[in-house]
Protein backbone atom coordinates (compact mmCIF):
# COMPACT_ATOMS: atom_id res chain seq x y z
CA UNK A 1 0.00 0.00 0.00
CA UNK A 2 2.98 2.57 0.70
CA UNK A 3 4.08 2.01 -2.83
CA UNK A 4 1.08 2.90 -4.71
CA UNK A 5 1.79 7.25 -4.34
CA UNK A 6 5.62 6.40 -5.39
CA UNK A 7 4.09 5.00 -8.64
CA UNK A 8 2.03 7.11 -8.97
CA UNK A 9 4.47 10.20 -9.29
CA UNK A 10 6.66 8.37 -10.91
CA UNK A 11 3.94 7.78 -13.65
CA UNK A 12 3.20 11.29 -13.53
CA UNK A 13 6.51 12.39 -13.92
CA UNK A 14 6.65 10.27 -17.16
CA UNK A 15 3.79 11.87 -18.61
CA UNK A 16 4.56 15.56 -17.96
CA UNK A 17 8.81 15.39 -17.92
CA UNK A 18 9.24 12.32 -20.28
CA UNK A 19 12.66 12.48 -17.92
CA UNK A 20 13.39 8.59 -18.95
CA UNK A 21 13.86 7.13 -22.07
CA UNK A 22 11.33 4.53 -21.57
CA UNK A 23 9.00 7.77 -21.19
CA UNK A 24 10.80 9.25 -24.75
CA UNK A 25 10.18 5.72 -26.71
CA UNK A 26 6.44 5.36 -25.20
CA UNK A 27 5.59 9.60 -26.47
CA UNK A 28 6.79 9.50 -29.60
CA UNK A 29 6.69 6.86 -32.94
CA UNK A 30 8.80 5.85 -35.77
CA UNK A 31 8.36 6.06 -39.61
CA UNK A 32 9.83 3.16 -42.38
CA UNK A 33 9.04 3.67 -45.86
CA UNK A 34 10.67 2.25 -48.98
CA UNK A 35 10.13 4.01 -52.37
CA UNK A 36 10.26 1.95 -55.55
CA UNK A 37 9.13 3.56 -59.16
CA UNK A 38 8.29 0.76 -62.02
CA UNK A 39 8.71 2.51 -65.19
CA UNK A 40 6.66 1.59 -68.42
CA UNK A 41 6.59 -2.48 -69.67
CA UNK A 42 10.00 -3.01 -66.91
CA UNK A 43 10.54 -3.80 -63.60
CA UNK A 44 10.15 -2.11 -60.31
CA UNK A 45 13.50 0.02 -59.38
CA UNK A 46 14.27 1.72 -56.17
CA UNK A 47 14.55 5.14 -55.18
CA UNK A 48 18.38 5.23 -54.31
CA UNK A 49 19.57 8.16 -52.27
CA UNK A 50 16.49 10.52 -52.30
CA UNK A 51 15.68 13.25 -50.03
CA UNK A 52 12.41 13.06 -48.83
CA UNK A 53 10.93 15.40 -45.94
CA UNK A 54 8.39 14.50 -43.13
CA UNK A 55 6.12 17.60 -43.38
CA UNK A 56 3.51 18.55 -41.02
CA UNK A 57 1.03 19.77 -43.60
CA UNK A 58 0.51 18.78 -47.12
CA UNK A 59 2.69 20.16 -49.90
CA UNK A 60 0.09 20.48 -52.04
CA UNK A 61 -1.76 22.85 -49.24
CA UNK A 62 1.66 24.69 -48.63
CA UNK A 63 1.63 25.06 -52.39
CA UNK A 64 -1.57 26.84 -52.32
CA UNK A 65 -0.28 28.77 -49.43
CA UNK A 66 2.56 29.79 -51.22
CA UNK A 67 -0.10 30.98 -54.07
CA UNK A 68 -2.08 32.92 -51.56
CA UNK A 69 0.96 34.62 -50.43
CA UNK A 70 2.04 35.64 -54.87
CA UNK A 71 -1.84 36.14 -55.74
CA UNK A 72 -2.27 35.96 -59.40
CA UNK A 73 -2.49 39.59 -61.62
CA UNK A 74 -5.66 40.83 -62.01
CA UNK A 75 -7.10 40.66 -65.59
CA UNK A 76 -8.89 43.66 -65.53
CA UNK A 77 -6.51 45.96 -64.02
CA UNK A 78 -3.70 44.18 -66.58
CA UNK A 79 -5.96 45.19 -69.38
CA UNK A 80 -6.62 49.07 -68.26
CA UNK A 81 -2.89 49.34 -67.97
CA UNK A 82 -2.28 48.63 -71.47
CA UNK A 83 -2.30 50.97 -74.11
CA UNK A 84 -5.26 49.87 -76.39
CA UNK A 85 -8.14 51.74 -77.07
CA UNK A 86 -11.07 51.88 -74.79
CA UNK A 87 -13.59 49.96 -77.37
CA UNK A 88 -10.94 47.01 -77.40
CA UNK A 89 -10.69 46.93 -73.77
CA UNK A 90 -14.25 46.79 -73.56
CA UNK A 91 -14.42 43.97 -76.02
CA UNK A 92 -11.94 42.14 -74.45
CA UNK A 93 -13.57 42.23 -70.94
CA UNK A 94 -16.79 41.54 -72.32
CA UNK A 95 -15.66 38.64 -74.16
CA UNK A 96 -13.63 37.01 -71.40
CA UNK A 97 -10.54 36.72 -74.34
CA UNK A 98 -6.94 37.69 -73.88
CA UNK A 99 -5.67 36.42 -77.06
CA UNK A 100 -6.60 37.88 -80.34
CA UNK A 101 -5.04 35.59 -82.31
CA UNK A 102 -6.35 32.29 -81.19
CA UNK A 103 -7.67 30.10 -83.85
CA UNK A 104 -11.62 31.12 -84.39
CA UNK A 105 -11.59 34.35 -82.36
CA UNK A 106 -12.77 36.11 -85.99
CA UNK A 107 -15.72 34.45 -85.00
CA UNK A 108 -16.24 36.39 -82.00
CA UNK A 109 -15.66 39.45 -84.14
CA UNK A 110 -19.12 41.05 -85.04
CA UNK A 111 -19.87 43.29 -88.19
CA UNK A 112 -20.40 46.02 -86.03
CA UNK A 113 -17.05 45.28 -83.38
CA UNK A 114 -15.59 45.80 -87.04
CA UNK A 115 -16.42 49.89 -87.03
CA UNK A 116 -16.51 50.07 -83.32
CA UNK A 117 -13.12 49.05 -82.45
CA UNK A 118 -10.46 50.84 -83.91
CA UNK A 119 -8.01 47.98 -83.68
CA UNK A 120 -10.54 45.76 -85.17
CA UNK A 121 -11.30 48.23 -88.06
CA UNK A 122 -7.45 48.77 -89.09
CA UNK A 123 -7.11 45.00 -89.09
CA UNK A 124 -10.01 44.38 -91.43
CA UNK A 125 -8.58 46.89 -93.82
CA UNK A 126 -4.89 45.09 -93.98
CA UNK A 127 -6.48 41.80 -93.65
CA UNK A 128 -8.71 42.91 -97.43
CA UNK A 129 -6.67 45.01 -98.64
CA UNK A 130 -5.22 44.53 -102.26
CA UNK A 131 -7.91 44.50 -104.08
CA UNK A 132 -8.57 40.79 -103.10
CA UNK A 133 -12.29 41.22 -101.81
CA UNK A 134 -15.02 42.54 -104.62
CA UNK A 135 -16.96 44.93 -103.63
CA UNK A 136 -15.23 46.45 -100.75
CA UNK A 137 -16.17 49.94 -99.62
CA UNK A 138 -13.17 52.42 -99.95
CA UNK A 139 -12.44 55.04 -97.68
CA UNK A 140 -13.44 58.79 -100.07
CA UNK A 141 -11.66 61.23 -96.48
CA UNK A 142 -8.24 62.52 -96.79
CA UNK A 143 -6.68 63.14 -93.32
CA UNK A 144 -5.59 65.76 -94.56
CA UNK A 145 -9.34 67.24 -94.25
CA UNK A 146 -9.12 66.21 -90.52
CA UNK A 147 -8.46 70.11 -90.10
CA UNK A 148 -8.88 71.85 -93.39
CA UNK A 149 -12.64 70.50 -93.32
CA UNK A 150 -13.46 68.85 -90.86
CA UNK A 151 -17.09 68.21 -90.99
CA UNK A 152 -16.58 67.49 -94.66
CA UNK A 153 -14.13 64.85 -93.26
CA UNK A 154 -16.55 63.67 -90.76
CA UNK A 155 -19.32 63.46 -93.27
CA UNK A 156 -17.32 61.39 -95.58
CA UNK A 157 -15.85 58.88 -92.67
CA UNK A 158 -19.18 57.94 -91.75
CA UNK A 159 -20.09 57.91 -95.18
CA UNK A 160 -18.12 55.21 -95.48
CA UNK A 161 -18.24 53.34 -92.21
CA UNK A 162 -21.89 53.03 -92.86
CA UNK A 163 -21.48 51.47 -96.18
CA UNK A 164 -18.57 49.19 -94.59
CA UNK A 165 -21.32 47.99 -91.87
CA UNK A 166 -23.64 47.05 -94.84
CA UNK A 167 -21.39 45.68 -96.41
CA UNK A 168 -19.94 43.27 -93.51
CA UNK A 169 -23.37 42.02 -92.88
CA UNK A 170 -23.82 41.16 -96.23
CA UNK A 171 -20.85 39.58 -96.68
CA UNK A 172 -19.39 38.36 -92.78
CA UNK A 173 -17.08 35.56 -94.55
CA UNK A 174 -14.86 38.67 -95.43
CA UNK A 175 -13.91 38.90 -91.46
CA UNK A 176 -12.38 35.61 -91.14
CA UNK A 177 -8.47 35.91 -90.76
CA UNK A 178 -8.43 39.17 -89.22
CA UNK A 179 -6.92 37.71 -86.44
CA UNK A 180 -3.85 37.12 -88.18
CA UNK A 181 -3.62 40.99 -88.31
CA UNK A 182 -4.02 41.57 -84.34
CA UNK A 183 -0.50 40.72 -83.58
CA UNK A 184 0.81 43.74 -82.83
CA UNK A 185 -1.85 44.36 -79.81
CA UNK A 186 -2.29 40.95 -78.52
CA UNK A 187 -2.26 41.01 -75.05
CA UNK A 188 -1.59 37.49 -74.33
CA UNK A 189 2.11 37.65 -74.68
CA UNK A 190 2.42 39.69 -71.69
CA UNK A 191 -0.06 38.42 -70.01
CA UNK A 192 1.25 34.96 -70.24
CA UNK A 193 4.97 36.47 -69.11
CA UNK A 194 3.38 37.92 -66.48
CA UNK A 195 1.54 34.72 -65.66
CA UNK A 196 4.71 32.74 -66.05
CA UNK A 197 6.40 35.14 -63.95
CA UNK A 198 4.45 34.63 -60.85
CA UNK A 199 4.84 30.49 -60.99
CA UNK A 200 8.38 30.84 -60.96
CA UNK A 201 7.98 32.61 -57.63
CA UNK A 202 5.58 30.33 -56.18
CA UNK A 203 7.87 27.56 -57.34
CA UNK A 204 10.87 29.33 -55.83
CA UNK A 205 8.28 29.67 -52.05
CA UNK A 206 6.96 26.93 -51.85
CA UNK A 207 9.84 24.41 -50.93
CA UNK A 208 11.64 27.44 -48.38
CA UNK A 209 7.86 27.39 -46.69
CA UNK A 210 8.02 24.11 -46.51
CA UNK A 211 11.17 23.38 -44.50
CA UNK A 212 11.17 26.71 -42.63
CA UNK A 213 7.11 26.17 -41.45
CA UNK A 214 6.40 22.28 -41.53
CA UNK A 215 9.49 19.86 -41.73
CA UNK A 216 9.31 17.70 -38.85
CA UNK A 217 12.61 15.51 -40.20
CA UNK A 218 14.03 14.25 -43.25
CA UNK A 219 15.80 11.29 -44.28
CA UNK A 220 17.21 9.84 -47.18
CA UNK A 221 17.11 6.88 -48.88
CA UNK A 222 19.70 3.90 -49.00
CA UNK A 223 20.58 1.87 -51.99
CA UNK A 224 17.40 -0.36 -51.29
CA UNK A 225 15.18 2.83 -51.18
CA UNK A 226 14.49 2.39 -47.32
CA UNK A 227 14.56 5.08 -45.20
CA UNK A 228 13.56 5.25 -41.29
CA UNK A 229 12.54 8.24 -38.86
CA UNK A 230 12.89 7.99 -34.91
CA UNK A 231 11.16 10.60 -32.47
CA UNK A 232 8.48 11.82 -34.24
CA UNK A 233 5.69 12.97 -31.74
CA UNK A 234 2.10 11.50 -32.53
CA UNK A 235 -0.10 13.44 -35.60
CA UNK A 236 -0.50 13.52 -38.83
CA UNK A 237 2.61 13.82 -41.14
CA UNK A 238 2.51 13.59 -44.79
CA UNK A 239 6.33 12.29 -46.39
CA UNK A 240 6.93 14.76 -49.16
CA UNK A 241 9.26 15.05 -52.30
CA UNK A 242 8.65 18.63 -51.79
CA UNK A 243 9.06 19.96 -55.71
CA UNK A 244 11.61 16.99 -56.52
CA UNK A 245 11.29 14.37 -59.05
CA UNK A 246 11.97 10.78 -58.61
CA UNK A 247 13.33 9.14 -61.83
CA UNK A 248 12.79 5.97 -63.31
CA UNK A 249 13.08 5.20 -66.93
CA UNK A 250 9.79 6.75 -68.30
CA UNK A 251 8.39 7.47 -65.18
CA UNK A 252 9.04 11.31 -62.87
CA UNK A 253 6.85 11.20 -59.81
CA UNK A 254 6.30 13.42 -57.03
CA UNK A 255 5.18 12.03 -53.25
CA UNK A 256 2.73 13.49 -50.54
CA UNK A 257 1.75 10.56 -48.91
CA UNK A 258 -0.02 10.96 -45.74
CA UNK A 259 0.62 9.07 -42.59
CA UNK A 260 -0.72 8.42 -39.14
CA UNK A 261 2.26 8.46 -36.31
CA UNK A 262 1.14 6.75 -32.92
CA UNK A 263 3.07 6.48 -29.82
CA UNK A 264 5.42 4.01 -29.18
CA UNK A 265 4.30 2.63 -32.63
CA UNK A 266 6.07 2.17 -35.92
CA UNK A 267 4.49 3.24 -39.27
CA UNK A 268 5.30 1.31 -41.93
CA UNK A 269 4.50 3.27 -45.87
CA UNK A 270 5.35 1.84 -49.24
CA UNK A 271 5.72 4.54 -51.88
CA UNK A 272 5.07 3.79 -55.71
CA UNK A 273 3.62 4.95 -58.81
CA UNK A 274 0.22 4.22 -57.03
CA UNK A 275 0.75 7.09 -54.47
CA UNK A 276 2.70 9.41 -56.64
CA UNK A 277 1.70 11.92 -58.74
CA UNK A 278 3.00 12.87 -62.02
CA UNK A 279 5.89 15.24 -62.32
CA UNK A 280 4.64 16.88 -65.08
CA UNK A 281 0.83 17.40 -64.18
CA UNK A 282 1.72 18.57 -60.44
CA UNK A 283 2.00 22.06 -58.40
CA UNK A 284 5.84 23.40 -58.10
């Protein structure tokens, strides 16, 4: 009966101190894993001295963090900051389009965008000019009488934008191929550098959050592909190739396997192509 409060402190001491090892081994769990990558129609091959990282959160959701932290530029304000005319920005936004020379965008192109948009207008001209379409209304205003005459010149530019707009709806074939003329203001180039821009920072994030926010160990493989982790404290881990591929043949795979750590307990994780994700399809 006298011993009972002893072992009792002593059990409490465990708990609260983990001063002993026994305590240490009982709070906290180990990890084995092996990694192996079959490539195409050959056989299974093992991930030889690889770096992987026990993370505390999902790379894929520290990815996403990393993307909260470089939003993506804003369309709209991209377009008011370029130097198009405000009918073409207006078109653009409209018609939820960045790229003016896509394949079939003449077929978003109305008779009317035609001799709205200024951009649209000059391309139609270049795009039939030459003599190559019958029938084609031809400017009768001099700029020249821009500010000799002006309402003479004004007179005579509608004049002819209103035959142009009869004339597109009777003939809207004519339209096709002006995109091949919108070069020069496509916005998608920059847009797409700009775009491109902002990966290469979340690419360049994401890893540094990972390891500075959420490693909880790493280890490397041996020549087997086995790798072990000692001390980890119970949770949820997930055993990340952060934004490194594993190579095999055909096959370049990225890991974020998750995994359950219990105390005093060894988890036990075999990574393949059935837990990986493709290399080429994933998030940096």
């Amino acid at each position: 009966m006298r011993k009972a409060p002893a072992l009792t402190a002593g059990l409490l001491l465990c708990a609260f101190s983990f001063a002993s090892p026994s305590c240490a081994q009982t709070a906290t769990g180990s990890l084995e894993f092996t990694a192996r990558i079959t490539p195409t129609a050959a056989r299974s091959e093992p991930v030889r001295q690889f770096t992987f990282y026990i993370l505390t959160k999902s790379y894929t959701d520290i990815v996403k963090e990393a993307e909260e932290k470089e939003p993506p530029p804003k369309r709209d304000e991209y377009l008011d900051s370029l130097k198009l005319s405000p009918e073409l920005t207006a078109w653009l936004k409209s018609h939820d389009t960045l790229d003016l020379t896509a394949p079939d965008v003449d077929k978003l192109i109305s008779p009317e965008d035609i001799i709205h948009v200024p951009e649209f207008l000059l391309a139609y001209q270049r795009s039939n000019s030459g003599g190559v379409t019958t029938g084609l209304p031809r400017p009768r205003f001099r700029e020249a009488d821009r500010t000799a005459d002006p309402a003479k010149y004004e007179k005579l530019k509608q004049d002819y934008l209103n035959a142009l707009l009869k004339f597109l709806r009777a003939h809207p074939e004519t339209i096709s191929g002006v995109e091949l003329e919108l070069d020069g203001v496509n916005p998608q180039r920059k847009w797409a550098a700009l775009q491109s821009a902002r990966q290469k920072r979340v690419v360049r994030l994401a890893p540094d959050l990972a390891q500075l926010k959420f490693l909880a160990a790493r280890a490397d493989t041996d020549l087997e592909g086995h790798a072990a982790v000692s001390g980890l404290a119970p949770g949820a881990y997930w055993i990340s190739s952060l934004n490194l591929e594993a190579t095999a043949g055909d096959m370049r795979v990225h890991w974020d396997v998750p995994v359950k750590i219990e105390a005093g307990q060894t988890a036990r994780v075999e990574l393949s192509n059935l837990n990986s994700t493709d290399a080429l399809s994933t998030n940096p």
